[in-house]
C-alpha atoms as a PDB file:
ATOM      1  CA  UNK A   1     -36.887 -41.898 -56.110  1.00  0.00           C
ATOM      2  CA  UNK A   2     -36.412 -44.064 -52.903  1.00  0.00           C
ATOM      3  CA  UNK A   3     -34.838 -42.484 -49.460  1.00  0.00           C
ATOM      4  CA  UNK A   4     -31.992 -44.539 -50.414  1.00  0.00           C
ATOM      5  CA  UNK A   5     -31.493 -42.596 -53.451  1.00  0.00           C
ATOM      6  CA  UNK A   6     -31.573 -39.700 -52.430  1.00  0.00           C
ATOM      7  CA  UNK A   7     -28.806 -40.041 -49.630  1.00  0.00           C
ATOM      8  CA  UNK A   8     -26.588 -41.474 -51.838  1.00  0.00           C
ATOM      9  CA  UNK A   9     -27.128 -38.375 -54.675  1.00  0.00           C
ATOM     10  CA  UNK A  10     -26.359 -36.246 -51.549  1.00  0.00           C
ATOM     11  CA  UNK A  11     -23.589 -38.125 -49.951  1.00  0.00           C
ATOM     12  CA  UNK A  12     -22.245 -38.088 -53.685  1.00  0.00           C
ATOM     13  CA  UNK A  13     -22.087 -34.295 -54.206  1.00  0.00           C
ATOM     14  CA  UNK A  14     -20.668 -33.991 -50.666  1.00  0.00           C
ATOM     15  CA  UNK A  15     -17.759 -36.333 -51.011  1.00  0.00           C
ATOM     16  CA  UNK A  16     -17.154 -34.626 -54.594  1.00  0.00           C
ATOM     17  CA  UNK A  17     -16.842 -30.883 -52.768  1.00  0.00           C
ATOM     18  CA  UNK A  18     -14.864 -32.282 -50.432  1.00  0.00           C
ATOM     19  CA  UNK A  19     -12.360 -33.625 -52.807  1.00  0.00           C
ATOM     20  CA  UNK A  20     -12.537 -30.134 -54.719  1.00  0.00           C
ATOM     21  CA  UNK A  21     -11.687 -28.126 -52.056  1.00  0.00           C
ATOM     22  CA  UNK A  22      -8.770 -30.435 -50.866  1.00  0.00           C
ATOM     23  CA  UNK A  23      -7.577 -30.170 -54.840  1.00  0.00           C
ATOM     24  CA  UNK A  24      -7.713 -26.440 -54.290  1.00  0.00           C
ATOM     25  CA  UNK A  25      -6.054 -26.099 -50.833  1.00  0.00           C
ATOM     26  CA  UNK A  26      -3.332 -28.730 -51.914  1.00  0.00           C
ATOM     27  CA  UNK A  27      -2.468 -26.527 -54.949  1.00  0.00           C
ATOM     28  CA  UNK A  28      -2.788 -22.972 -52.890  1.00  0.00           C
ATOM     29  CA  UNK A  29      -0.115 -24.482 -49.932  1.00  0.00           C
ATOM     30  CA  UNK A  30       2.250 -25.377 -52.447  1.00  0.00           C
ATOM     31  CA  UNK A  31       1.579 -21.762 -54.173  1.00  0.00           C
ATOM     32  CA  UNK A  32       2.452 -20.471 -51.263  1.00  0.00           C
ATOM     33  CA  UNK A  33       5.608 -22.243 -50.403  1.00  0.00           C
ATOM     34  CA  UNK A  34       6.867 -21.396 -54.071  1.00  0.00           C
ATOM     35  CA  UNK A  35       6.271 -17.471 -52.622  1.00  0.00           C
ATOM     36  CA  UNK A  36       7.913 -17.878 -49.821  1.00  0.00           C
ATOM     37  CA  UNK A  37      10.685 -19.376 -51.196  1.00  0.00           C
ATOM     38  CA  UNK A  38      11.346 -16.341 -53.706  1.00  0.00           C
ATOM     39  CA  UNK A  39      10.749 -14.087 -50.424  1.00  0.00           C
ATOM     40  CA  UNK A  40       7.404 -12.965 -51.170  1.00  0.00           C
ATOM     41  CA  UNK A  41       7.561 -11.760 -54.797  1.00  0.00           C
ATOM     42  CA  UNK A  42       4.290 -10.082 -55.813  1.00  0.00           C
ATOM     43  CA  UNK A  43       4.883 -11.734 -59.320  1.00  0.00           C
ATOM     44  CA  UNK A  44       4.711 -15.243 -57.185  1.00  0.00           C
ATOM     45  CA  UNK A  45       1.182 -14.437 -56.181  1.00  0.00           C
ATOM     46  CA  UNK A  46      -0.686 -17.490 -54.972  1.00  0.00           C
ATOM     47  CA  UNK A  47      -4.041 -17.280 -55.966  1.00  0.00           C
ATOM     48  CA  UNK A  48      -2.258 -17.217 -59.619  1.00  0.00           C
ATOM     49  CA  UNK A  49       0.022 -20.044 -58.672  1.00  0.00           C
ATOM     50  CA  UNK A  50      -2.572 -21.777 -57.722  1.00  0.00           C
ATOM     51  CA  UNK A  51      -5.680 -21.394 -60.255  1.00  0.00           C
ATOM     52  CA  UNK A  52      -2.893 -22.440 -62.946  1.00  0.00           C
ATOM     53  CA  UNK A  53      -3.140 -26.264 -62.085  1.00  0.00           C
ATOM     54  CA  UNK A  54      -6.593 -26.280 -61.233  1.00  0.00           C
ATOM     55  CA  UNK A  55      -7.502 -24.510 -64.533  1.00  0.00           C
ATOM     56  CA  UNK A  56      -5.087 -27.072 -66.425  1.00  0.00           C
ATOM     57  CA  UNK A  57      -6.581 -30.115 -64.732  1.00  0.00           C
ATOM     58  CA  UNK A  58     -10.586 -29.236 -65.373  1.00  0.00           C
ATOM     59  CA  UNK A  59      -9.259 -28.098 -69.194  1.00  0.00           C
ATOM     60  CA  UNK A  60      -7.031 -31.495 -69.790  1.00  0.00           C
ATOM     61  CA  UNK A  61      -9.694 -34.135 -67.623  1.00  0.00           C
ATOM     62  CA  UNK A  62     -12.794 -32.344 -69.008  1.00  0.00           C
ATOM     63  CA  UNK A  63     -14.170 -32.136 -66.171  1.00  0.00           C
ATOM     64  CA  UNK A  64     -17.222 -29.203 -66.002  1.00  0.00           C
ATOM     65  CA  UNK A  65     -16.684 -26.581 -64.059  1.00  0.00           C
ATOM     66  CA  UNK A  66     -19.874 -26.771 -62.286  1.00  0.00           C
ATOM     67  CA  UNK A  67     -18.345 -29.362 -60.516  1.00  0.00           C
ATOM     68  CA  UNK A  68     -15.567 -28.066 -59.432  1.00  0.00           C
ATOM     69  CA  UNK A  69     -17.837 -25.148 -58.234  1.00  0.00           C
ATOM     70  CA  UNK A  70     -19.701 -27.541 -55.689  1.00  0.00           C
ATOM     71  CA  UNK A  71     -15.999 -27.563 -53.215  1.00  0.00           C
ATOM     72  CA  UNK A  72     -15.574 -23.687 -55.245  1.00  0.00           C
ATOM     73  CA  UNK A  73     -18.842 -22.292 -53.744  1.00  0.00           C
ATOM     74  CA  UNK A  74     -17.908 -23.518 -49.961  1.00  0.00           C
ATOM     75  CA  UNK A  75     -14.675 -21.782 -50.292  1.00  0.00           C
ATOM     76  CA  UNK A  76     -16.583 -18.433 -51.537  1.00  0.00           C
ATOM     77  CA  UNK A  77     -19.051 -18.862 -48.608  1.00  0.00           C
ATOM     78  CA  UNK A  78     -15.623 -18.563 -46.310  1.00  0.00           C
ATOM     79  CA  UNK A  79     -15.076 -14.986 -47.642  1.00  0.00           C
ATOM     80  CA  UNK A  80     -17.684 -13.534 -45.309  1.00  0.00           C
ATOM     81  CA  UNK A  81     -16.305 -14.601 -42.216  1.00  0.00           C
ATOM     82  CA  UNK A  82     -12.584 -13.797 -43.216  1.00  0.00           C
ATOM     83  CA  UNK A  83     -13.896 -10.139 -44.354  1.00  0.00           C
ATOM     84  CA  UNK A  84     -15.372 -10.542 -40.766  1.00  0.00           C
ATOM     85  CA  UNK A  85     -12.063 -11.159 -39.471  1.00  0.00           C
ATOM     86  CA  UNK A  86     -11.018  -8.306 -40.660  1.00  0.00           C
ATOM     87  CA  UNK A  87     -12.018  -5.807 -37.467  1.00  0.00           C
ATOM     88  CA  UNK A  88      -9.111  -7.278 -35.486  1.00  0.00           C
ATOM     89  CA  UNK A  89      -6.498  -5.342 -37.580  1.00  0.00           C
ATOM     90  CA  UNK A  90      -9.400  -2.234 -38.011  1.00  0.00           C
ATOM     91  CA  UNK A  91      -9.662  -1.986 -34.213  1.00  0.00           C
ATOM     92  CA  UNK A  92      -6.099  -2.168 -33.399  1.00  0.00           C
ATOM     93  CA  UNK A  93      -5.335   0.780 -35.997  1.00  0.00           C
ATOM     94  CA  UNK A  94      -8.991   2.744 -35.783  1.00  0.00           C
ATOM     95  CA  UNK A  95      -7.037   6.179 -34.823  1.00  0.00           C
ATOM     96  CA  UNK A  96      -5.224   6.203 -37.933  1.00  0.00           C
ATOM     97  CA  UNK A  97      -8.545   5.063 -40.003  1.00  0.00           C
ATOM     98  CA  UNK A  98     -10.594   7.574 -38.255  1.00  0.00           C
ATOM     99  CA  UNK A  99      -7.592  10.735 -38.804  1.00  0.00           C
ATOM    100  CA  UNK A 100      -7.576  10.125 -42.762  1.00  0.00           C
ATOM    101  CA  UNK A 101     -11.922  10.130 -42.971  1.00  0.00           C
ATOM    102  CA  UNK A 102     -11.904  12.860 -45.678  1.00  0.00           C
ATOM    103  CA  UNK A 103      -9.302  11.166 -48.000  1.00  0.00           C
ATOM    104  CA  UNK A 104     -10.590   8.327 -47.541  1.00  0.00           C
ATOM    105  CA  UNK A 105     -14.351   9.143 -48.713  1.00  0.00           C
ATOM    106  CA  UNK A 106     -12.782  11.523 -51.930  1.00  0.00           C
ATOM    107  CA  UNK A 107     -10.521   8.649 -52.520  1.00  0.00           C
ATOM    108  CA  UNK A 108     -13.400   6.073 -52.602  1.00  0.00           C
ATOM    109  CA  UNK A 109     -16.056   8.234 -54.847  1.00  0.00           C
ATOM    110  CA  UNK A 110     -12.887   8.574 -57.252  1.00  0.00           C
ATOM    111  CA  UNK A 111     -11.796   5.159 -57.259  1.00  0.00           C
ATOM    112  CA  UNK A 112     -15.386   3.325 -57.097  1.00  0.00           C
ATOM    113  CA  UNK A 113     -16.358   5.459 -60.366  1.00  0.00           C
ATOM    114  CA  UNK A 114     -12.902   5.105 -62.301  1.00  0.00           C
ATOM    115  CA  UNK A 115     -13.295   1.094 -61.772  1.00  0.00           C
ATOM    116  CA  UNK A 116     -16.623   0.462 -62.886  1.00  0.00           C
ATOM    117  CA  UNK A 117     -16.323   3.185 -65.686  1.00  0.00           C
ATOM    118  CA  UNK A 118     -13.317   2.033 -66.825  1.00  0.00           C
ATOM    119  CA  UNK A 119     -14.679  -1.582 -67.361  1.00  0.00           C
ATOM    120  CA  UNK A 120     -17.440  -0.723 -69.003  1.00  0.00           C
ATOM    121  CA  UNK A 121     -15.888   1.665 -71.667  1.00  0.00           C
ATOM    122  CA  UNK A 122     -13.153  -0.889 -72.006  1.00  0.00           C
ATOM    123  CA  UNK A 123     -15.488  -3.416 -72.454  1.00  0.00           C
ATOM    124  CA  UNK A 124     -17.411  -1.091 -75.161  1.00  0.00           C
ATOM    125  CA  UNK A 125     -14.179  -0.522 -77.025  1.00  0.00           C
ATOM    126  CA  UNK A 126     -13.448  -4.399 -77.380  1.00  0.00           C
ATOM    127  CA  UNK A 127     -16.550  -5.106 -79.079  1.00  0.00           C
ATOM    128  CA  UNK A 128     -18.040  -7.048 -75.552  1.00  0.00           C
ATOM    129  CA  UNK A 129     -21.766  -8.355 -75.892  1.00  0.00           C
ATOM    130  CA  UNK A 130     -23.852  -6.176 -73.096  1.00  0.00           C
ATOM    131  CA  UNK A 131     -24.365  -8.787 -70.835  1.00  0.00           C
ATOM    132  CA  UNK A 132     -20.080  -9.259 -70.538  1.00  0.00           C
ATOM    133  CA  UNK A 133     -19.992  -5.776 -69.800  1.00  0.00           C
ATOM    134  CA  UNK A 134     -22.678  -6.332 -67.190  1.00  0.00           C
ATOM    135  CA  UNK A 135     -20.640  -9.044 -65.865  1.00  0.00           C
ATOM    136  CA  UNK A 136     -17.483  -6.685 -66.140  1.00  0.00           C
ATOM    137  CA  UNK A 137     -18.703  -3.337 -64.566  1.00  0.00           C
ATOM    138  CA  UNK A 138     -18.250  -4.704 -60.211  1.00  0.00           C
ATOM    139  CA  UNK A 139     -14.861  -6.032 -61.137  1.00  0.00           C
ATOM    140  CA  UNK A 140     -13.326  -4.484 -58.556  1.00  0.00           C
ATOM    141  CA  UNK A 141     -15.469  -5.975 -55.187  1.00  0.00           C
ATOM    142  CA  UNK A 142     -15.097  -9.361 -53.805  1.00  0.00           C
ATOM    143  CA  UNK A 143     -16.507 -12.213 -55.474  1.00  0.00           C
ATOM    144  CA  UNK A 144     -20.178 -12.711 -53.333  1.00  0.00           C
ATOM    145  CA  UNK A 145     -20.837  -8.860 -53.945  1.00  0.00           C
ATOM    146  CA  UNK A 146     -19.530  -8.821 -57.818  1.00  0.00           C
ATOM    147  CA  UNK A 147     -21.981 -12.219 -58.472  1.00  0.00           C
ATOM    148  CA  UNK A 148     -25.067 -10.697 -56.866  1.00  0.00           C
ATOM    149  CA  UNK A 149     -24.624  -7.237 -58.375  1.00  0.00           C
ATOM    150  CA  UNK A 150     -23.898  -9.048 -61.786  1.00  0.00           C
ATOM    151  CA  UNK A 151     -27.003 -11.077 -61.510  1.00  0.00           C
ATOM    152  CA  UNK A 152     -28.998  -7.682 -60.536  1.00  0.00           C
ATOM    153  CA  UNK A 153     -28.322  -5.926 -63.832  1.00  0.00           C
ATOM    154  CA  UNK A 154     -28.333  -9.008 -66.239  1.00  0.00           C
ATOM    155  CA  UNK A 155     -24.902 -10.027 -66.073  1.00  0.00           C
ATOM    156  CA  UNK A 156     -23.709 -13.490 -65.553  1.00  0.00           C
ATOM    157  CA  UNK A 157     -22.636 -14.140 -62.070  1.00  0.00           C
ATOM    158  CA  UNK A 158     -19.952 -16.809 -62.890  1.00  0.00           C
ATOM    159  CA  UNK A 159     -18.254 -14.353 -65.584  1.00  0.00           C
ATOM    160  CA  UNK A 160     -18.146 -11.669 -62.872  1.00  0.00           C
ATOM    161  CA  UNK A 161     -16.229 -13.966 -60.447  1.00  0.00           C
ATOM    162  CA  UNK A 162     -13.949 -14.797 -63.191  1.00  0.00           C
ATOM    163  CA  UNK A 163     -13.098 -10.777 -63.666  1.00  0.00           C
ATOM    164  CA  UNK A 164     -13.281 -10.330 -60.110  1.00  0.00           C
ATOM    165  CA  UNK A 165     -10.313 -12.998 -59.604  1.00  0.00           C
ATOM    166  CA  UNK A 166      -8.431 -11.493 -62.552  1.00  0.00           C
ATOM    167  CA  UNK A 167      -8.317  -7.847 -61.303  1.00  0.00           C
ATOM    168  CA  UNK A 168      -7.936  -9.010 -58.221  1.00  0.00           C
ATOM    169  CA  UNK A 169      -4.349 -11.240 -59.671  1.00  0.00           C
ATOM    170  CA  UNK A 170      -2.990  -8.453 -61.508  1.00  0.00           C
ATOM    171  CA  UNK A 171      -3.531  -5.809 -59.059  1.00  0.00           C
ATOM    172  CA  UNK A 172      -1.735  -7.982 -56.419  1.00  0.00           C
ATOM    173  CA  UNK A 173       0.718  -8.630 -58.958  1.00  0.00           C
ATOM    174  CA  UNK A 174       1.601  -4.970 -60.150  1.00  0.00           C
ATOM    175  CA  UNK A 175      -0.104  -2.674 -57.503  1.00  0.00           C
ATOM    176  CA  UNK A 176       3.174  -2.690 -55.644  1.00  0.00           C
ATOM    177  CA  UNK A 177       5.575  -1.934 -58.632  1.00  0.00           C
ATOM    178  CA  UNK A 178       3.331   1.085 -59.528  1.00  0.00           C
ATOM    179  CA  UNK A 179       3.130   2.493 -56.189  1.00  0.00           C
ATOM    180  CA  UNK A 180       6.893   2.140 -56.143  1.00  0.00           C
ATOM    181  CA  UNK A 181       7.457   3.739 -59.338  1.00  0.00           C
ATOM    182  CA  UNK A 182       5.025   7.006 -58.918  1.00  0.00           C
ATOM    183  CA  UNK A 183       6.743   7.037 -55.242  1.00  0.00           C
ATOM    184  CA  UNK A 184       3.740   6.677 -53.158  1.00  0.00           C
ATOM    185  CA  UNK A 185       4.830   5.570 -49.986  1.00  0.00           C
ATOM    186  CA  UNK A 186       2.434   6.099 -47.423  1.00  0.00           C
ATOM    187  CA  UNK A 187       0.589   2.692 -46.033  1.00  0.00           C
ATOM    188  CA  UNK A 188      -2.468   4.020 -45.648  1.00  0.00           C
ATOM    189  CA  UNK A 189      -3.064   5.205 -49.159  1.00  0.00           C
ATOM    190  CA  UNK A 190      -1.042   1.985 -50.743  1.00  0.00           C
ATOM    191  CA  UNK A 191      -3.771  -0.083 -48.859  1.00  0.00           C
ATOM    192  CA  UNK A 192      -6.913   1.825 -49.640  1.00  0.00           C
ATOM    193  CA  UNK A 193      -5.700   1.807 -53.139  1.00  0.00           C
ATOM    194  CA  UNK A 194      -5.333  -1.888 -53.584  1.00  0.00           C
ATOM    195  CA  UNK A 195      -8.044  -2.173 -51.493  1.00  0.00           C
ATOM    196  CA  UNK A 196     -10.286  -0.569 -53.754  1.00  0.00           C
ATOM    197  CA  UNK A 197      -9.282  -1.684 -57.054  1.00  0.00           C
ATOM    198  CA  UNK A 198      -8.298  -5.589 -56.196  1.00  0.00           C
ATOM    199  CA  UNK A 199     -10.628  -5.937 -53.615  1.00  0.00           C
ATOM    200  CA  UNK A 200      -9.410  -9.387 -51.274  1.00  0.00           C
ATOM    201  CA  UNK A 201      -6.956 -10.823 -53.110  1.00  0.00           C
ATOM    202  CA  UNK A 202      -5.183  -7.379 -53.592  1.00  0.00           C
ATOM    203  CA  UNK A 203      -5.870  -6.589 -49.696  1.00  0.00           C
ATOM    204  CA  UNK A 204      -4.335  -9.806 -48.870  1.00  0.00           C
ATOM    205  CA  UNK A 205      -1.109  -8.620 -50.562  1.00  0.00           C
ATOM    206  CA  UNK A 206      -1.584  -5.367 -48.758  1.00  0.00           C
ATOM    207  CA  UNK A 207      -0.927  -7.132 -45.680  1.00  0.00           C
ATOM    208  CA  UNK A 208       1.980  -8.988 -46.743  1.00  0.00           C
ATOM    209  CA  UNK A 209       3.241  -5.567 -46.609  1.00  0.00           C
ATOM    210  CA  UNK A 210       2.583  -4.373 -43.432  1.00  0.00           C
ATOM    211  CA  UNK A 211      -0.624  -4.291 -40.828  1.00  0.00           C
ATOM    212  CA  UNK A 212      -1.526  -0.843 -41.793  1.00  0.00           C
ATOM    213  CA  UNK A 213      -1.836  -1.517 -45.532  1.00  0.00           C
ATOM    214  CA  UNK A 214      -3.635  -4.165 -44.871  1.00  0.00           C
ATOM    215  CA  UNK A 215      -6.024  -1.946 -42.518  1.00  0.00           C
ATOM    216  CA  UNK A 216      -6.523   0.335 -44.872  1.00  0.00           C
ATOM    217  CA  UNK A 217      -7.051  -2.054 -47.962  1.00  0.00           C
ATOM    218  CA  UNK A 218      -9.824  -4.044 -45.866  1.00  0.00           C
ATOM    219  CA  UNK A 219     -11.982  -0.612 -45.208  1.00  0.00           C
ATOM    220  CA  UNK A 220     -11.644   0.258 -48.970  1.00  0.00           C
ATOM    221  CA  UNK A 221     -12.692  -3.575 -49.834  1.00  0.00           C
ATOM    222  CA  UNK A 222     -15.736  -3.088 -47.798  1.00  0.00           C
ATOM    223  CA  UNK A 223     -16.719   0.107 -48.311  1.00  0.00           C
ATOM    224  CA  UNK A 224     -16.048   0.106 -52.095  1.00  0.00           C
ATOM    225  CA  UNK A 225     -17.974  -3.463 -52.182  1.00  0.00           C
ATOM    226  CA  UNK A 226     -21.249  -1.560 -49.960  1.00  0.00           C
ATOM    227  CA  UNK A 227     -21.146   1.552 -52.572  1.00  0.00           C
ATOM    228  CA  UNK A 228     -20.878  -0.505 -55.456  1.00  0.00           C
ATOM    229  CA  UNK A 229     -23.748  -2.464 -54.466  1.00  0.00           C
ATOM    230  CA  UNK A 230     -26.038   0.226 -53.673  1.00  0.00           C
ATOM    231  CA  UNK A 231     -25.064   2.821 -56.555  1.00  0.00           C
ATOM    232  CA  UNK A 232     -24.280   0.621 -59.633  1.00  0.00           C
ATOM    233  CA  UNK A 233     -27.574  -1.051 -59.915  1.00  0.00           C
ATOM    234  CA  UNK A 234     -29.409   1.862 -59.792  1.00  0.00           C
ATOM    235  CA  UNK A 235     -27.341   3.687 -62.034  1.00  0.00           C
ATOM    236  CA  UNK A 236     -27.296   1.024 -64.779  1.00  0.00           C
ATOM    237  CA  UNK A 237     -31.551   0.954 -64.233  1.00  0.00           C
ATOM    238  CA  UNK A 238     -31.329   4.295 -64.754  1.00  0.00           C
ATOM    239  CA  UNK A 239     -29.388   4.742 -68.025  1.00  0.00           C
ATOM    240  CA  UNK A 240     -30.399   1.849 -69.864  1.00  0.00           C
END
């Protein structure tokens, strides 16, 4: 194939991602004007809002998904720096962090094991093939750690993002109602727990409540994601 051809292949694919990821960010503004207009309901929650359309447009175009995933993978990439960007908040509030140390380690043994144990009994129960459960056990870290742990123990990487988006929805959805209705109050452990089990999209609604839920959610998304990634490969090795 001629110079020629190849520039235009790659020009091609670039002006395609482009146009995916202004599809995406056209839907996820107008997701999030819907949520502001009914004052921040939880049950408005944009990534939801938004995925809807997209989901509906790929499904009634037939359009592969793969190519969607060319603008989709950029947008991924863009979680590392925003996790980054998440020491700001950390350093403003690193007294309270560093006061609640103990909880915070029992709290993320607990909560690490429940979510990966959880998925993969759940997953068992349903009837799931072994490599879905694979792809279901890191449902509960961000998307770049989920895929690569996934794709470690013979899971498939693009299943585990879809989980990973899904837990992340429905605990940003109902994390809030079920702190309220067990009365937990306290911002610190309303943020490690969403942090923890919905991972960014859940610590994202974490700081929709207030900076130190947020905090508090962004150490449990990190942590949880770094334990996760060094305990449940070698555990799976181990027992299968």
């Amino acid at each position: 194939m001629s110079d020629i051809g190849i520039q235009l292949i790659y020009w091609d694919r670039v002006l395609e991602a482009g146009f995916w990821i202004l599809v995406t960010l056209f839907f996820y503004y107008f997701a999030l004007r819907i949520q502001q207009a009914l004052h921040g309901s939880p049950l408005a929650n944009p990534v939801l809002l938004a995925s809807a359309p997209i989901i509906g447009l790929l499904w009634g175009a037939d359009i592969w998904v793969g190519d969607y995933q060319q603008g989709g993978q950029a947008l991924i990439w863009l979680l590392g720096p925003a996790t980054v960007g998440l020491a700001v908040p950390l350093y403003r509030n690193f007294s309270r962090v560093r006061s609640a140390l103990v909880p915070m380690a029992v709290s993320l043994v607990v909560g690490s094991a429940v979510a990966v144990l959880s998925a993969v009994l759940i997953g068992d129960a349903m009837g799931a093939s072994v490599e879905t459960i694979r792809s279901l056990a890191p449902k509960s870290v961000t998307t770049p750690i989920a895929m690569g742990i996934a794709d470690a123990i013979g899971g498939y990487p693009s299943l585990a993002a879809a989980f990973v988006i899904v837990t992340g929805i429905i605990g940003a959805v109902f994390g809030a109602m079920i702190f309220n209705a067990f009365g937990i109050r306290d911002a610190r452990a309303r943020g490690f727990a969403m942090g923890v089990a919905a991972h960014g999209i859940g610590t994202a609604r974490a700081f929709q409540e207030d900076e130190v839920s947020g905090t508090f959610s962004g150490v449990a998304m990190a942590l949880n994601g770094i334990v996760t990634a060094l305990i449940l490969p070698l555990l799976w090795l181990a027992f299968s």
